[in-house]
N, C-alpha and C. Protein backbone atom coordinates (compact mmCIF):
# COMPACT_ATOMS: atom_id res chain seq x y z
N UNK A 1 0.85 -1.20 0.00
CA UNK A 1 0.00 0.00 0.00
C UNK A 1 0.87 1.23 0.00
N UNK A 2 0.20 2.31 -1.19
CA UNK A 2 1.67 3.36 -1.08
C UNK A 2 1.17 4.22 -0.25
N UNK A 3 1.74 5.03 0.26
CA UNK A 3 1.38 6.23 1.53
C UNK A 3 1.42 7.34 0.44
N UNK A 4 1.14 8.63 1.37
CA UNK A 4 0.96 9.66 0.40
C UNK A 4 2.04 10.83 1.02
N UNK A 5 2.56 11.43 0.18
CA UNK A 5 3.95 12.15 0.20
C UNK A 5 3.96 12.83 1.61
N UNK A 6 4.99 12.85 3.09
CA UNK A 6 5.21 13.37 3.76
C UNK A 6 4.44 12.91 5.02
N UNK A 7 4.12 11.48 4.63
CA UNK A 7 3.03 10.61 5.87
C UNK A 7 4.94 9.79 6.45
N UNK A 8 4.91 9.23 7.57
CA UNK A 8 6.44 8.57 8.26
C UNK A 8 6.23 7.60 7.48
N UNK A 9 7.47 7.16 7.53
CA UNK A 9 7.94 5.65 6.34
C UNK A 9 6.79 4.49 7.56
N UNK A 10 5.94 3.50 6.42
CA UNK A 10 5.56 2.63 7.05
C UNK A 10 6.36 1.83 7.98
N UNK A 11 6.03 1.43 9.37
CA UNK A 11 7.03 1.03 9.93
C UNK A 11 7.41 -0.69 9.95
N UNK A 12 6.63 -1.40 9.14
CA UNK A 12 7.24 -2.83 8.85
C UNK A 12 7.78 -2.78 7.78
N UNK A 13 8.19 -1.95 6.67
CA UNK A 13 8.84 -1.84 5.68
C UNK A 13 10.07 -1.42 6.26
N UNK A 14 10.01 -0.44 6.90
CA UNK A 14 11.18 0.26 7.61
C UNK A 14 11.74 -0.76 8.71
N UNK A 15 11.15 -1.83 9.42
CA UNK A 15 11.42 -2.26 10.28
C UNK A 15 12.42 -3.60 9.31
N UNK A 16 11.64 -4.02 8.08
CA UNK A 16 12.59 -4.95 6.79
C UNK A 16 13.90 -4.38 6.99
N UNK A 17 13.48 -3.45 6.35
CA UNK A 17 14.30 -2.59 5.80
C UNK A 17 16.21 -2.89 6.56
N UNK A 18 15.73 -1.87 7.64
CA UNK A 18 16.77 -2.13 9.22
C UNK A 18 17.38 -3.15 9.01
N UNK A 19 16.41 -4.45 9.73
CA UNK A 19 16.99 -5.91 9.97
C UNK A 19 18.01 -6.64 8.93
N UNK A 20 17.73 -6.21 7.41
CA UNK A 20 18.35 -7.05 6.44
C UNK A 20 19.32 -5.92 6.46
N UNK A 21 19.54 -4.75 6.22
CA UNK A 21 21.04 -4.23 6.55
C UNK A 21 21.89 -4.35 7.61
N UNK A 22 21.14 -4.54 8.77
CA UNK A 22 21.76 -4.62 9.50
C UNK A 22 22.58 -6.30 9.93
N UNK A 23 21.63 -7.24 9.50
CA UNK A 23 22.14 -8.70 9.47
C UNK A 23 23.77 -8.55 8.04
N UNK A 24 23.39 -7.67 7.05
CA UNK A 24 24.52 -7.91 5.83
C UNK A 24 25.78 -7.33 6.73
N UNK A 25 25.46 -6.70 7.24
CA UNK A 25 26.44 -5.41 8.15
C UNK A 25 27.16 -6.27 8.55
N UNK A 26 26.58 -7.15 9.36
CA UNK A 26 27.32 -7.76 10.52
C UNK A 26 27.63 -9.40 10.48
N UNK A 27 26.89 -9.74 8.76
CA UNK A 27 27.36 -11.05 8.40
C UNK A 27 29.10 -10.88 8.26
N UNK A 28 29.74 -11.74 8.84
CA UNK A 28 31.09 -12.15 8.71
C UNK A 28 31.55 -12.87 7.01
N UNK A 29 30.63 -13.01 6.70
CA UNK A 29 30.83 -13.57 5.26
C UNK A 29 30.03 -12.80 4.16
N UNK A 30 29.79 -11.64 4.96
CA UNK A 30 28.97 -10.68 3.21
C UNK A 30 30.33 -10.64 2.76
N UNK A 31 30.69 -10.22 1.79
CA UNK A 31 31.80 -9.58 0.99
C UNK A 31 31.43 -8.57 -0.13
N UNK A 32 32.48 -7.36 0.44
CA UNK A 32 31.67 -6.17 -0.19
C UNK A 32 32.70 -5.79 -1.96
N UNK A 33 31.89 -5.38 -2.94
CA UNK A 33 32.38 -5.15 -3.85
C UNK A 33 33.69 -5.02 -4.38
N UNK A 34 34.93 -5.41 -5.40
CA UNK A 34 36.36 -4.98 -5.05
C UNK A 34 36.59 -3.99 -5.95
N UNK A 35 35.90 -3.86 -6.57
CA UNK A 35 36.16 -2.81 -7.85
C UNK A 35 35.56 -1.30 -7.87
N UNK A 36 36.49 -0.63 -8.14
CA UNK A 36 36.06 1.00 -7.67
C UNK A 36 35.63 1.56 -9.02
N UNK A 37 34.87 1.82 -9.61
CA UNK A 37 34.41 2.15 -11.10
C UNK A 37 34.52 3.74 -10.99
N UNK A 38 35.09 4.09 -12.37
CA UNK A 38 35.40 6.01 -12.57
C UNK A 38 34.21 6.58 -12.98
N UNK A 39 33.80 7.26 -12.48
CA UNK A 39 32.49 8.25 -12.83
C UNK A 39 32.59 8.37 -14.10
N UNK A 40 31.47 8.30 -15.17
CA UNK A 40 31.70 8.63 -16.33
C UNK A 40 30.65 9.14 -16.77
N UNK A 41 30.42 10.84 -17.38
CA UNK A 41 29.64 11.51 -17.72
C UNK A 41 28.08 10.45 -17.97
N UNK A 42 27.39 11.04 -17.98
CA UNK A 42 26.26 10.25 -18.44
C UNK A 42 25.38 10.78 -19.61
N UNK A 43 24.95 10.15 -20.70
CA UNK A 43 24.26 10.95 -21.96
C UNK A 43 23.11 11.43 -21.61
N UNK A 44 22.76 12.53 -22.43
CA UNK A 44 21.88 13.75 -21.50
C UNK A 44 20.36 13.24 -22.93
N UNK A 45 19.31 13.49 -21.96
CA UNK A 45 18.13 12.95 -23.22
C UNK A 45 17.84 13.97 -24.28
N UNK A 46 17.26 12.94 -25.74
CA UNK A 46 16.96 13.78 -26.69
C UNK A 46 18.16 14.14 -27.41
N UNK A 47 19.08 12.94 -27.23
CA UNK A 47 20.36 13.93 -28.06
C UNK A 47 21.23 14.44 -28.31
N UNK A 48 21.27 15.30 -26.70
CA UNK A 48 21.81 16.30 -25.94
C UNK A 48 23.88 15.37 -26.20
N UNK A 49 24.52 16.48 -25.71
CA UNK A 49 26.24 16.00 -26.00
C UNK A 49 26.04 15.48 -24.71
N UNK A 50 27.16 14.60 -24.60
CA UNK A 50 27.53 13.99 -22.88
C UNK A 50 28.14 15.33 -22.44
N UNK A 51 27.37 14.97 -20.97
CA UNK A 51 27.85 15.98 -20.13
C UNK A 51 29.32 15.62 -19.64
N UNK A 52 29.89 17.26 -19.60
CA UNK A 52 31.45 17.18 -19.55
C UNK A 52 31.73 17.32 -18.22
N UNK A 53 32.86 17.19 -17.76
CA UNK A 53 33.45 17.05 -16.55
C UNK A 53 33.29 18.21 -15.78
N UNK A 54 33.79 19.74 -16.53
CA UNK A 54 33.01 20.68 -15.98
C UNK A 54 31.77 20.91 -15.78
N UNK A 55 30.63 20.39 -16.44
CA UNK A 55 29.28 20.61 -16.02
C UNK A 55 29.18 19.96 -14.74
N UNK A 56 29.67 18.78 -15.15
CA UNK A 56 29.26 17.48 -14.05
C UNK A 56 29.86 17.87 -12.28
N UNK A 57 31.57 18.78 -12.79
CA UNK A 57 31.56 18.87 -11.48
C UNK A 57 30.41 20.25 -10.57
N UNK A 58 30.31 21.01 -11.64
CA UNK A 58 29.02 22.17 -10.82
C UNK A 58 27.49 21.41 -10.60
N UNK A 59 27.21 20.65 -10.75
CA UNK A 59 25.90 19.65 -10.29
C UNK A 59 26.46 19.29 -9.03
N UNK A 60 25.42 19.96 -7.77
CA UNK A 60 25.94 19.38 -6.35
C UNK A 60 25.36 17.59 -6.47
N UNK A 61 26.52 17.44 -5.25
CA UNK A 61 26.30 16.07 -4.97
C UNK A 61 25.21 15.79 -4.30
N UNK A 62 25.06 14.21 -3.75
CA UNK A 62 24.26 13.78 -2.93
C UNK A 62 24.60 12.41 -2.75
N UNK A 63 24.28 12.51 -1.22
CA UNK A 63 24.74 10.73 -0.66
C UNK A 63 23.03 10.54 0.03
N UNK A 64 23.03 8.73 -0.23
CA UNK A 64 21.54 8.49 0.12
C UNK A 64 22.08 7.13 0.88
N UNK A 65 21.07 6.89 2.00
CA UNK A 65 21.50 5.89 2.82
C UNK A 65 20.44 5.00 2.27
N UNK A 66 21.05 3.46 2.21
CA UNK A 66 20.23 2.47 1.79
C UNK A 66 18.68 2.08 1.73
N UNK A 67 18.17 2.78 3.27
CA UNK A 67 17.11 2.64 3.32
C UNK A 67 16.22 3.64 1.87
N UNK A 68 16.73 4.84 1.79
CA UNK A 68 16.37 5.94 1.05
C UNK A 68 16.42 5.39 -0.63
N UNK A 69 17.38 4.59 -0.50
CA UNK A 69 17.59 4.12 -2.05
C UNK A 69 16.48 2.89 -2.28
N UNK A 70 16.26 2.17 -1.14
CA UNK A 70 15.30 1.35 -1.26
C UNK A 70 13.52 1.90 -1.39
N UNK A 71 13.35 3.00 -0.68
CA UNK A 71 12.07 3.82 -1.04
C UNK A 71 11.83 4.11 -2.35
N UNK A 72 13.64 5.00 -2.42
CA UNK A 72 13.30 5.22 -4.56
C UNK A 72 12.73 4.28 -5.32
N UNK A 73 14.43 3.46 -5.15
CA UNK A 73 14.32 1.88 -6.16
C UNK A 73 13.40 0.86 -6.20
N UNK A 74 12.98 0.49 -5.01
CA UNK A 74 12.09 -0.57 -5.05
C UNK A 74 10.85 -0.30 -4.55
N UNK A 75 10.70 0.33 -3.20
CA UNK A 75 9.26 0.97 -3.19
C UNK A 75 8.34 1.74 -3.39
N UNK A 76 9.66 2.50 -4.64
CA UNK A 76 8.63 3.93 -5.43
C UNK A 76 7.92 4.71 -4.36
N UNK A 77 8.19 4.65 -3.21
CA UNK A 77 7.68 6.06 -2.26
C UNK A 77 7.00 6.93 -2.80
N UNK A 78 6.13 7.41 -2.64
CA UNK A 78 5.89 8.97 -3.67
C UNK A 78 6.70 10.39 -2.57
N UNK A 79 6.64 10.05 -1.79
CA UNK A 79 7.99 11.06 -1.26
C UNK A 79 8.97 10.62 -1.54
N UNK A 80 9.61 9.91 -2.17
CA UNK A 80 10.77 10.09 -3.08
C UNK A 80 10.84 10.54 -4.44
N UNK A 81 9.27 11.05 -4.78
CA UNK A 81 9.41 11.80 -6.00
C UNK A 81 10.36 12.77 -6.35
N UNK A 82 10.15 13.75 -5.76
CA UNK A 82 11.12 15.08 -6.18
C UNK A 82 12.83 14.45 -5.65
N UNK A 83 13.22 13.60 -5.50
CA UNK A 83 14.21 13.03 -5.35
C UNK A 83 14.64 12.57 -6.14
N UNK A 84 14.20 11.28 -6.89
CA UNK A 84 14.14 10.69 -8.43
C UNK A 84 14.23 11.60 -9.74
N UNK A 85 13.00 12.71 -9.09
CA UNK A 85 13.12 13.54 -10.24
C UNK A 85 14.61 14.39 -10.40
N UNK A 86 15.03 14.69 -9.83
CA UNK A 86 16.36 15.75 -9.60
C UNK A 86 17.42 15.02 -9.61
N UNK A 87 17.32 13.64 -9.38
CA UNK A 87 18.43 12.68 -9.76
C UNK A 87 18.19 12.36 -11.72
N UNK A 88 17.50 11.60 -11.84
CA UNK A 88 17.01 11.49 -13.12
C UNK A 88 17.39 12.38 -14.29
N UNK A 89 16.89 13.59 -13.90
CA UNK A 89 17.26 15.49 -14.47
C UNK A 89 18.69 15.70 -14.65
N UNK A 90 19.16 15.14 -13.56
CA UNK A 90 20.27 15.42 -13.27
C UNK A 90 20.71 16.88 -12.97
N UNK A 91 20.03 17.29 -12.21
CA UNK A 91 20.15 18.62 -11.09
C UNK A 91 20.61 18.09 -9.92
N UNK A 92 20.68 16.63 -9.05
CA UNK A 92 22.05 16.40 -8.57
C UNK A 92 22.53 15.22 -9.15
N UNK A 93 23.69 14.91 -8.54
CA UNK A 93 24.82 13.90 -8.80
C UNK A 93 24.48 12.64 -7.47
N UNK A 94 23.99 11.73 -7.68
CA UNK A 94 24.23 10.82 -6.51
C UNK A 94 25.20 10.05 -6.23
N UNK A 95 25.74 10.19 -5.26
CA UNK A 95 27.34 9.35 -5.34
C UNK A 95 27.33 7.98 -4.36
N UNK A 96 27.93 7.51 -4.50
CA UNK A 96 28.21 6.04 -3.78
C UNK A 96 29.21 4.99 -3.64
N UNK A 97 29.37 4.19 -3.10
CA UNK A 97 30.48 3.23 -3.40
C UNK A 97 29.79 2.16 -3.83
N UNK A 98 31.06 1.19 -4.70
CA UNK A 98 31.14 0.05 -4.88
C UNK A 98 30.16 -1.04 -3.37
N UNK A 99 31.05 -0.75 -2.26
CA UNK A 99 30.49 -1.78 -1.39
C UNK A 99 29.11 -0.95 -0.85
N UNK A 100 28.38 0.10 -1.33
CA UNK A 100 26.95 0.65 -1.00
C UNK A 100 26.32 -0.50 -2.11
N UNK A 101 26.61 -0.43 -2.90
CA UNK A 101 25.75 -1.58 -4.01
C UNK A 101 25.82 -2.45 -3.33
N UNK A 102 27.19 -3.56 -2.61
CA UNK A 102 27.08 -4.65 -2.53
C UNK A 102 26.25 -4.61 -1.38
N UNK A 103 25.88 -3.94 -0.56
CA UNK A 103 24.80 -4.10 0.40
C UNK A 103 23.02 -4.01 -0.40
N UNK A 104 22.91 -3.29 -0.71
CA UNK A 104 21.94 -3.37 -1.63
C UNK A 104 21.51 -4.21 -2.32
N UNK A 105 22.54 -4.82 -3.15
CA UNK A 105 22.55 -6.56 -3.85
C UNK A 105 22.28 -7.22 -2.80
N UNK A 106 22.93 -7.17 -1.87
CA UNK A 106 22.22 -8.82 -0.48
C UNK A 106 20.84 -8.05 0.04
N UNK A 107 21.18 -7.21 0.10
CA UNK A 107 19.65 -6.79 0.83
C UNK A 107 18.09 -7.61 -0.17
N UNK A 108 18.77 -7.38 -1.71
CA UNK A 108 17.67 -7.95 -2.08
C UNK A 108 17.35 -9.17 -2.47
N UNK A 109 18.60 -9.62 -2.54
CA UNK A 109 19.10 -11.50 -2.45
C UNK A 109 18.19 -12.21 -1.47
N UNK A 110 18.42 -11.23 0.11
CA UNK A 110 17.73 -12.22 0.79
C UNK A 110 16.20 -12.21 0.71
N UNK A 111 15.27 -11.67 -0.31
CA UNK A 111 14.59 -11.88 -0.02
C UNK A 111 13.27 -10.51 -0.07
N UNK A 112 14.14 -9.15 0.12
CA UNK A 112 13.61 -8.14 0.31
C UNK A 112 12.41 -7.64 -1.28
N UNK A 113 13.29 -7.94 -2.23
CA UNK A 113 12.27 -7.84 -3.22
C UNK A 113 11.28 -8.47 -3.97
N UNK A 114 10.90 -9.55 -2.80
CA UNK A 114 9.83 -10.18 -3.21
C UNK A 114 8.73 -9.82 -2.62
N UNK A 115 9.16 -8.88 -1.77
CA UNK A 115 8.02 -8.84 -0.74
C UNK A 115 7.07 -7.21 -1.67
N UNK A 116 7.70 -7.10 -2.71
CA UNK A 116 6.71 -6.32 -3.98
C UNK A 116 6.81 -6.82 -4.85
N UNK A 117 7.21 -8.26 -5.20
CA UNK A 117 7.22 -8.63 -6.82
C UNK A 117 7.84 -7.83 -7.53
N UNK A 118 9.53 -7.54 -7.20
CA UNK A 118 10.22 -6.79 -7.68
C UNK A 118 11.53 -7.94 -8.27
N UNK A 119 11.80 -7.41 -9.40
CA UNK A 119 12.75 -7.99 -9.92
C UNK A 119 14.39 -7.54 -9.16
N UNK A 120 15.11 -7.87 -8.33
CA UNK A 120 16.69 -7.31 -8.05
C UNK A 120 17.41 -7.07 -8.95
N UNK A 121 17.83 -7.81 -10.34
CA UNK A 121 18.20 -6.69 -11.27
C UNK A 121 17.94 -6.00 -11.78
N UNK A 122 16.97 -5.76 -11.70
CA UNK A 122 16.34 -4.55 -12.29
C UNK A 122 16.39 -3.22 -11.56
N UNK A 123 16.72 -3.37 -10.07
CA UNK A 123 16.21 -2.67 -8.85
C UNK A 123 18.32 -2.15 -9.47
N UNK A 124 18.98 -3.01 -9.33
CA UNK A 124 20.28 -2.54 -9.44
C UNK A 124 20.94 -2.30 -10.88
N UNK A 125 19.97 -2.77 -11.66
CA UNK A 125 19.70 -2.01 -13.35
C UNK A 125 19.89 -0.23 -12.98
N UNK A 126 18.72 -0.18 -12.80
CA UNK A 126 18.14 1.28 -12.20
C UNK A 126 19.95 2.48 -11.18
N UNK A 127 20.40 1.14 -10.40
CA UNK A 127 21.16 2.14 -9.16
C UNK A 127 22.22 2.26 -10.76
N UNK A 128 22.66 1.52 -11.25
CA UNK A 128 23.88 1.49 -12.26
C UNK A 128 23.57 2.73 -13.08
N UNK A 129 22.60 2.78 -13.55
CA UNK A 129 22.21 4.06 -14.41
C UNK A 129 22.11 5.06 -13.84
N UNK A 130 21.60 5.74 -12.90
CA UNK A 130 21.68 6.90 -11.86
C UNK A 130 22.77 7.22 -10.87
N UNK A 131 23.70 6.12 -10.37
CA UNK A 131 24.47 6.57 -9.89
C UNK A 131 26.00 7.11 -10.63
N UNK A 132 26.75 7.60 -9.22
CA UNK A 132 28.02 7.76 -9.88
C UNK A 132 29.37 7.51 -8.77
N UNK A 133 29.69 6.31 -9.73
CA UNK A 133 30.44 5.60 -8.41
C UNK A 133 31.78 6.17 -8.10
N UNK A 134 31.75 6.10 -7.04
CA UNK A 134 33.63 7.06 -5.93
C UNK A 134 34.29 5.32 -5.94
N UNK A 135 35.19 5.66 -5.02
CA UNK A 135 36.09 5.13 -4.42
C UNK A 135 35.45 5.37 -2.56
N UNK A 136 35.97 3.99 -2.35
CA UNK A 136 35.74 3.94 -0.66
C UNK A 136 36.55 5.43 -0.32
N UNK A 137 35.70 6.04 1.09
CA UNK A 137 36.24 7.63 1.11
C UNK A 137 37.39 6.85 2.62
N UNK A 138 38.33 8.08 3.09
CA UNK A 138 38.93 7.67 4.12
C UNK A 138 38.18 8.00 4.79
N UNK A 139 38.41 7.87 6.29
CA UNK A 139 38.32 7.83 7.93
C UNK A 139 37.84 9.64 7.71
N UNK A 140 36.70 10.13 8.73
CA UNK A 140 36.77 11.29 8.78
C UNK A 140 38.26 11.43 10.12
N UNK A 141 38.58 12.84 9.71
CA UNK A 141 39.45 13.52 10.73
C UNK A 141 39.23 13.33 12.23
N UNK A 142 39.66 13.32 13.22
CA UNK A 142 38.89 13.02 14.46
C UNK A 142 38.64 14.38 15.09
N UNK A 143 39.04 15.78 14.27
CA UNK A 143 38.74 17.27 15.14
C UNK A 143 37.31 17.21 14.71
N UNK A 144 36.91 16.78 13.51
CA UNK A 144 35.60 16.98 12.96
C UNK A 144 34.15 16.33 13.96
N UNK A 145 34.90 15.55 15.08
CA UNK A 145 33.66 14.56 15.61
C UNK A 145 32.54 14.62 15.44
N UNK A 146 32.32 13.83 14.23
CA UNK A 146 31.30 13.54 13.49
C UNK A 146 31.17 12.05 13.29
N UNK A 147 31.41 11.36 14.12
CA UNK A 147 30.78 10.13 14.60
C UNK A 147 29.91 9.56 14.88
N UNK A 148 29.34 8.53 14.08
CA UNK A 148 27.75 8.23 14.02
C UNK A 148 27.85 7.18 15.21
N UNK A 149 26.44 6.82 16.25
CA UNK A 149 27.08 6.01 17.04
C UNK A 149 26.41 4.61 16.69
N UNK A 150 25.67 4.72 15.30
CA UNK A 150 25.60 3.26 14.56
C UNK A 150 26.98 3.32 13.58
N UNK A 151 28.03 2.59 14.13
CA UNK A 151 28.89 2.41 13.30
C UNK A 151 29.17 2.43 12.07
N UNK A 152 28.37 1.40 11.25
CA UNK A 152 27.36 1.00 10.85
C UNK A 152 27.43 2.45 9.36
N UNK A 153 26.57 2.93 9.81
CA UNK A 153 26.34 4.42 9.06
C UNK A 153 27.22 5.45 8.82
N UNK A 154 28.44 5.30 9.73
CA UNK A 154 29.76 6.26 9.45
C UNK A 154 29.91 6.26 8.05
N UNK A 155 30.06 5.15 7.01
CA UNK A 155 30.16 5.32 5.49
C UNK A 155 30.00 6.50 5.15
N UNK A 156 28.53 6.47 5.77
CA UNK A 156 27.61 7.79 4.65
C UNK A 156 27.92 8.86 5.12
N UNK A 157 28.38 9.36 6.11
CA UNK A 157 29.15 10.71 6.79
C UNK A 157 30.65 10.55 5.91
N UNK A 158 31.32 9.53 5.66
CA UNK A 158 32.89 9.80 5.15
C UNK A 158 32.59 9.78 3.55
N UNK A 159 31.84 9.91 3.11
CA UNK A 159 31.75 9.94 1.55
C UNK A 159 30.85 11.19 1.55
N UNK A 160 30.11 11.52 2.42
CA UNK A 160 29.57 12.55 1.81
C UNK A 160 30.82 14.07 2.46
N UNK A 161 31.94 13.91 3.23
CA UNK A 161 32.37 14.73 3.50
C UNK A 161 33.63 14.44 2.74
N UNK A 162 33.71 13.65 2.16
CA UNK A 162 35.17 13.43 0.89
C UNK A 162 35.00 13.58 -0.23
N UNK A 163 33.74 13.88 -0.52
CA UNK A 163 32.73 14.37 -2.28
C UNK A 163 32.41 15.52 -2.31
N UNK A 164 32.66 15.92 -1.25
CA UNK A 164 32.31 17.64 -0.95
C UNK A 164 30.32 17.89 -1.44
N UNK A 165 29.69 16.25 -0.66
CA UNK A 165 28.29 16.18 -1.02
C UNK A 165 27.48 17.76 -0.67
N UNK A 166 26.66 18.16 -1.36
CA UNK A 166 25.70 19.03 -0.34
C UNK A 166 24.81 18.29 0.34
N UNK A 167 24.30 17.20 0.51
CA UNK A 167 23.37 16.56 1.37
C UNK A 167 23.68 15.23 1.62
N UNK A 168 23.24 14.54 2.62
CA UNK A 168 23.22 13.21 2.86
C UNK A 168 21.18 13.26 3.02
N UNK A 169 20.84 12.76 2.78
CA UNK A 169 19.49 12.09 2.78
C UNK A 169 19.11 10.69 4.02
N UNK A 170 19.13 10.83 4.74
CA UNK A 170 18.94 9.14 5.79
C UNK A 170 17.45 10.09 6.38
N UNK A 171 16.98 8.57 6.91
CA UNK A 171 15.72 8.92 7.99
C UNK A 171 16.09 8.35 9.66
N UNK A 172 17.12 7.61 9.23
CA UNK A 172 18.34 7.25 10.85
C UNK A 172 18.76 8.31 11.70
N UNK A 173 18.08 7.69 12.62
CA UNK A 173 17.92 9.17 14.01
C UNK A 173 19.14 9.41 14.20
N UNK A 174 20.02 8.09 14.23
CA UNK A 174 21.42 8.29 14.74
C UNK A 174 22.46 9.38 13.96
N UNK A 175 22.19 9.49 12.54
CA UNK A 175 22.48 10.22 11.43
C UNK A 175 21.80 11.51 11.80
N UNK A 176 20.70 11.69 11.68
CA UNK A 176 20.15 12.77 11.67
C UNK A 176 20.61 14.32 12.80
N UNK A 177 20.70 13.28 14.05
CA UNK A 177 21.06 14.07 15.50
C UNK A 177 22.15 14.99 14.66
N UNK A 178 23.48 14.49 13.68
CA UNK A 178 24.34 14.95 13.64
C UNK A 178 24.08 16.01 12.70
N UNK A 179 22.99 16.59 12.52
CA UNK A 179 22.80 17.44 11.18
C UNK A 179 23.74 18.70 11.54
N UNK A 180 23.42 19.06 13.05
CA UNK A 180 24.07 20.69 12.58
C UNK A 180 25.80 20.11 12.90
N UNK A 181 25.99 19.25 13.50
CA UNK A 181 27.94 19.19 13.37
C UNK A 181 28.14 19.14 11.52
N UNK A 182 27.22 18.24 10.66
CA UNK A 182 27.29 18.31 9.22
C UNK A 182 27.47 19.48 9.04
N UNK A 183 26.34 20.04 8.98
CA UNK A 183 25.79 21.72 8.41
C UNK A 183 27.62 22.35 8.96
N UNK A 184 28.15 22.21 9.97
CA UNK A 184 29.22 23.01 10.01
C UNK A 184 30.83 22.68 9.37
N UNK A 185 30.53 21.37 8.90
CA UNK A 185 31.74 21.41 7.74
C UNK A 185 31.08 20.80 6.22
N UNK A 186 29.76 21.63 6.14
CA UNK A 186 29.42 21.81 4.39
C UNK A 186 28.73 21.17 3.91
N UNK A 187 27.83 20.22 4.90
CA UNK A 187 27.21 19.43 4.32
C UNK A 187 26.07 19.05 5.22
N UNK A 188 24.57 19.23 4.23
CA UNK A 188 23.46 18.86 5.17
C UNK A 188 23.10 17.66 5.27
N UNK A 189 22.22 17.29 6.53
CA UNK A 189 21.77 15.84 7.13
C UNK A 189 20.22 16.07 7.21
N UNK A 190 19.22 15.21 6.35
CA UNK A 190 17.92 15.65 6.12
C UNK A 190 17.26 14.31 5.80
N UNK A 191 16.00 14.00 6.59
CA UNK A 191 15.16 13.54 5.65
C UNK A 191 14.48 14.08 4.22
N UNK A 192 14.37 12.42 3.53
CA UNK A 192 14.14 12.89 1.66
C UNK A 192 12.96 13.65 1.90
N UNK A 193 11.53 13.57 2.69
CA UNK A 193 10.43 14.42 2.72
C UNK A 193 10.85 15.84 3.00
N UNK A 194 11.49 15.95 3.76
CA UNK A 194 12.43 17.16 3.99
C UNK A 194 13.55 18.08 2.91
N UNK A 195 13.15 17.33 2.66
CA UNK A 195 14.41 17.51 1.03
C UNK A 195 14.26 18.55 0.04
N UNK A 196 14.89 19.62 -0.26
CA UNK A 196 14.23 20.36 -1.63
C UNK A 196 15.33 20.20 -2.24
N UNK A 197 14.95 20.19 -3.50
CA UNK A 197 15.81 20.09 -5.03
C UNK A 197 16.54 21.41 -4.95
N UNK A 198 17.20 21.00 -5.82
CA UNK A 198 17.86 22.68 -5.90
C UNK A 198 17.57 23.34 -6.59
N UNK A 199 17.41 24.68 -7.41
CA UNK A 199 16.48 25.71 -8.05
C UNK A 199 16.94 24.78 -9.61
């Protein structure tokens, strides 16, 4: 059943959601992606020239935490509309790693996309075409303490502060608390309902 834009994420979807990242997290035998793929312009519709490196780098970034990619990708949220749309448009850049997919891939391995009669390649058809893949980011600095205290979620704080992201997107309280330490080295912490596109 879909909700209607700016109602809280249903909470047994969200409660899926959690459990299967959090079981891949902490499986001793997930194994996360080895290959770091180079961003490569993407062809613009109707025609249009590939966008060049200078365009591409003035399109702000954006980092999305799994759950958020799973609203887009597989549960079509309608509050992830204007999200999709501005990714899609390409008015932002969504960035990610290699091992953000490979969580995503088990997430739906075990099971998660059946529970909409969703195809998983198709779900990671979709991330391949919209995203734009980094390299694992380093360790944040330790003056910055910006430490998530789900471990867990630190990723999405060290890539979005090594991409020079303008937003991280999560609905994780633990993430969220940290919005204004974000907001003070350049980068916001927001739910996607919360979210505006950029002009």
């Amino acid at each position: 059943m879909q909700q209607a834009p700016g109602e809280p994420l249903d909470k047994e979807r969200s409660r899926i959601c959690r459990k299967a990242c959090d079981y891949i997290r902490r499986n001793p035998k997930r194994q996360a992606a080895s290959t770091n793929l180079t961003p490569t312009p993407r062809p613009a519709s109707h025609g249009e020239p590939l966008l060049t490196s200078v365009r591409l780098a003035a399109i702000p970034a954006i980092v999305l935490d799994t759950n958020v990619v799973l609203d887009w990708l597989l549960f079509r949220d309608p509050s992830s509309a204007p999200l999709a749309a501005a990714i899609t448009q390409q008015h932002v850049r969504w960035v990610a790693t290699a091992s953000m997919r490979s969580e995503l891939a088990d997430v739906l391995r075990r099971g998660l996309a059946a529970t909409r009669n969703a195809d998983p390649a198709a779900t990671l058809a979709a991330w391949d075409l919209h995203v734009e893949s980094r390299d694992e980011p380093p360790r944040l600095p330790g003056a910055l303490a910006l430490n998530c205290t789900d471990s867990d979620d630190q990723v999405f704080l060290e890539l979005a502060y090594a991409t020079g992201a303008r937003w991280l997107l999560s609905r994780d309280r633990a993430l969220l608390r940290l919005a204004r330490r974000a907001a003070a080295v350049g980068f916001a912490i927001t739910a996607p309902e919360r979210w505006s596109p950029p002009p």
